[in-house]
C-alpha atoms as a PDB file:
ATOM      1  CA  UNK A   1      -2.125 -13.444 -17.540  1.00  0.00           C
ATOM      2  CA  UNK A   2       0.240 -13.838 -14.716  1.00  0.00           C
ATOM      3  CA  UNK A   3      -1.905 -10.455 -12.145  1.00  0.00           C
ATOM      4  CA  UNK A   4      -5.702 -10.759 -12.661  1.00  0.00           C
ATOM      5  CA  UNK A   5      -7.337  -7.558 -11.867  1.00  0.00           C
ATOM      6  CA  UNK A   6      -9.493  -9.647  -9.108  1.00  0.00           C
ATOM      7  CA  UNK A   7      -6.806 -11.114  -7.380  1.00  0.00           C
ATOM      8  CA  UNK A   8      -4.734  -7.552  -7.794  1.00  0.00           C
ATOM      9  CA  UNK A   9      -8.107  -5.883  -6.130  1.00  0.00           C
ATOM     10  CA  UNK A  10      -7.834  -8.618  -2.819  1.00  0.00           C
ATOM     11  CA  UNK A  11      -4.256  -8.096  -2.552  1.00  0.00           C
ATOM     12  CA  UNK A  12      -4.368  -4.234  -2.975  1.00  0.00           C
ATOM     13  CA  UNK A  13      -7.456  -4.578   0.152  1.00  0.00           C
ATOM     14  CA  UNK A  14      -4.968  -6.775   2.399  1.00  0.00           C
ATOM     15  CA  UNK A  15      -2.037  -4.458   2.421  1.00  0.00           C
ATOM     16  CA  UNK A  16      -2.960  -1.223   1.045  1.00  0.00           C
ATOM     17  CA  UNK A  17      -0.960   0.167  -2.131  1.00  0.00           C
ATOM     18  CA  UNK A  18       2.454  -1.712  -0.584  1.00  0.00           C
ATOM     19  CA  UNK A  19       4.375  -2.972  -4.133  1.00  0.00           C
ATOM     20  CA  UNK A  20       6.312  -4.975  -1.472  1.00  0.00           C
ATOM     21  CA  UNK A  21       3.619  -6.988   0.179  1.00  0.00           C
ATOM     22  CA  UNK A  22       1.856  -7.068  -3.139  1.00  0.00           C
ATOM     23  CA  UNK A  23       4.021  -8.548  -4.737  1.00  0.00           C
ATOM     24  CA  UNK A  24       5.008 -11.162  -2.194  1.00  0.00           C
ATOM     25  CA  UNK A  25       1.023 -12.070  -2.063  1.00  0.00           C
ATOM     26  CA  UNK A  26       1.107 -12.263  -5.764  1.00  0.00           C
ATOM     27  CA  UNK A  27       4.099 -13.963  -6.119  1.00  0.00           C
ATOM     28  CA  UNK A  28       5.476 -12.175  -8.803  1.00  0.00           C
ATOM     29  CA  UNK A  29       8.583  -9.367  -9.081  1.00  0.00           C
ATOM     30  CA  UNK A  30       8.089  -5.455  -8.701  1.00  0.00           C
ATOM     31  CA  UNK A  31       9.399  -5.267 -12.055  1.00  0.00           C
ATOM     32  CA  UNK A  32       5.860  -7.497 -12.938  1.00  0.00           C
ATOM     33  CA  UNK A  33       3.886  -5.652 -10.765  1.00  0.00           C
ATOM     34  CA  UNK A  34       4.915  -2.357 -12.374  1.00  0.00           C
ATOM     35  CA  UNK A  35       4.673  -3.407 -15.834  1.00  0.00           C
ATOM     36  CA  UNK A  36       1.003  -4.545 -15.385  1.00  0.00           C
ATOM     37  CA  UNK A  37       0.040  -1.341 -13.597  1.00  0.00           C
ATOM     38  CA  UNK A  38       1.228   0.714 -16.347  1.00  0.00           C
ATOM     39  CA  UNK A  39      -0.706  -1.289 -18.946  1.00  0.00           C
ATOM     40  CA  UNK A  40      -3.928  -1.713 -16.516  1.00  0.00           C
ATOM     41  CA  UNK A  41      -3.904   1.880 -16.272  1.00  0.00           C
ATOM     42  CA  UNK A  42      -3.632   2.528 -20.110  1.00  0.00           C
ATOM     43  CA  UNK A  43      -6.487  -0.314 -20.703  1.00  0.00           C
ATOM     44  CA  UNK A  44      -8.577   1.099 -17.812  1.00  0.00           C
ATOM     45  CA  UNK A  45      -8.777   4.941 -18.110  1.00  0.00           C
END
């Protein structure tokens, strides 16, 4: 899995919700970041 939800969590806490800085921290694209959102979310209701 390329986002755990742990390091997702710490990221989230550094910068607030910032897809930007997130993704910079992460190292991955927006595109990424979006696409895992959307299927955290449906996992995670």
């Amino acid at each position: 899995m390329l986002i755990s939800s742990v390091e997702y969590e710490l990221a989230e806490g550094l910068y607030g919700p910032s897809p930007n800085l997130i993704t910079r921290e992460l190292g991955v694209t927006t595109h990424i970041l979006a696409t895992w959102q959307d299927l955290y979310e449906r996992t995670h209701d």
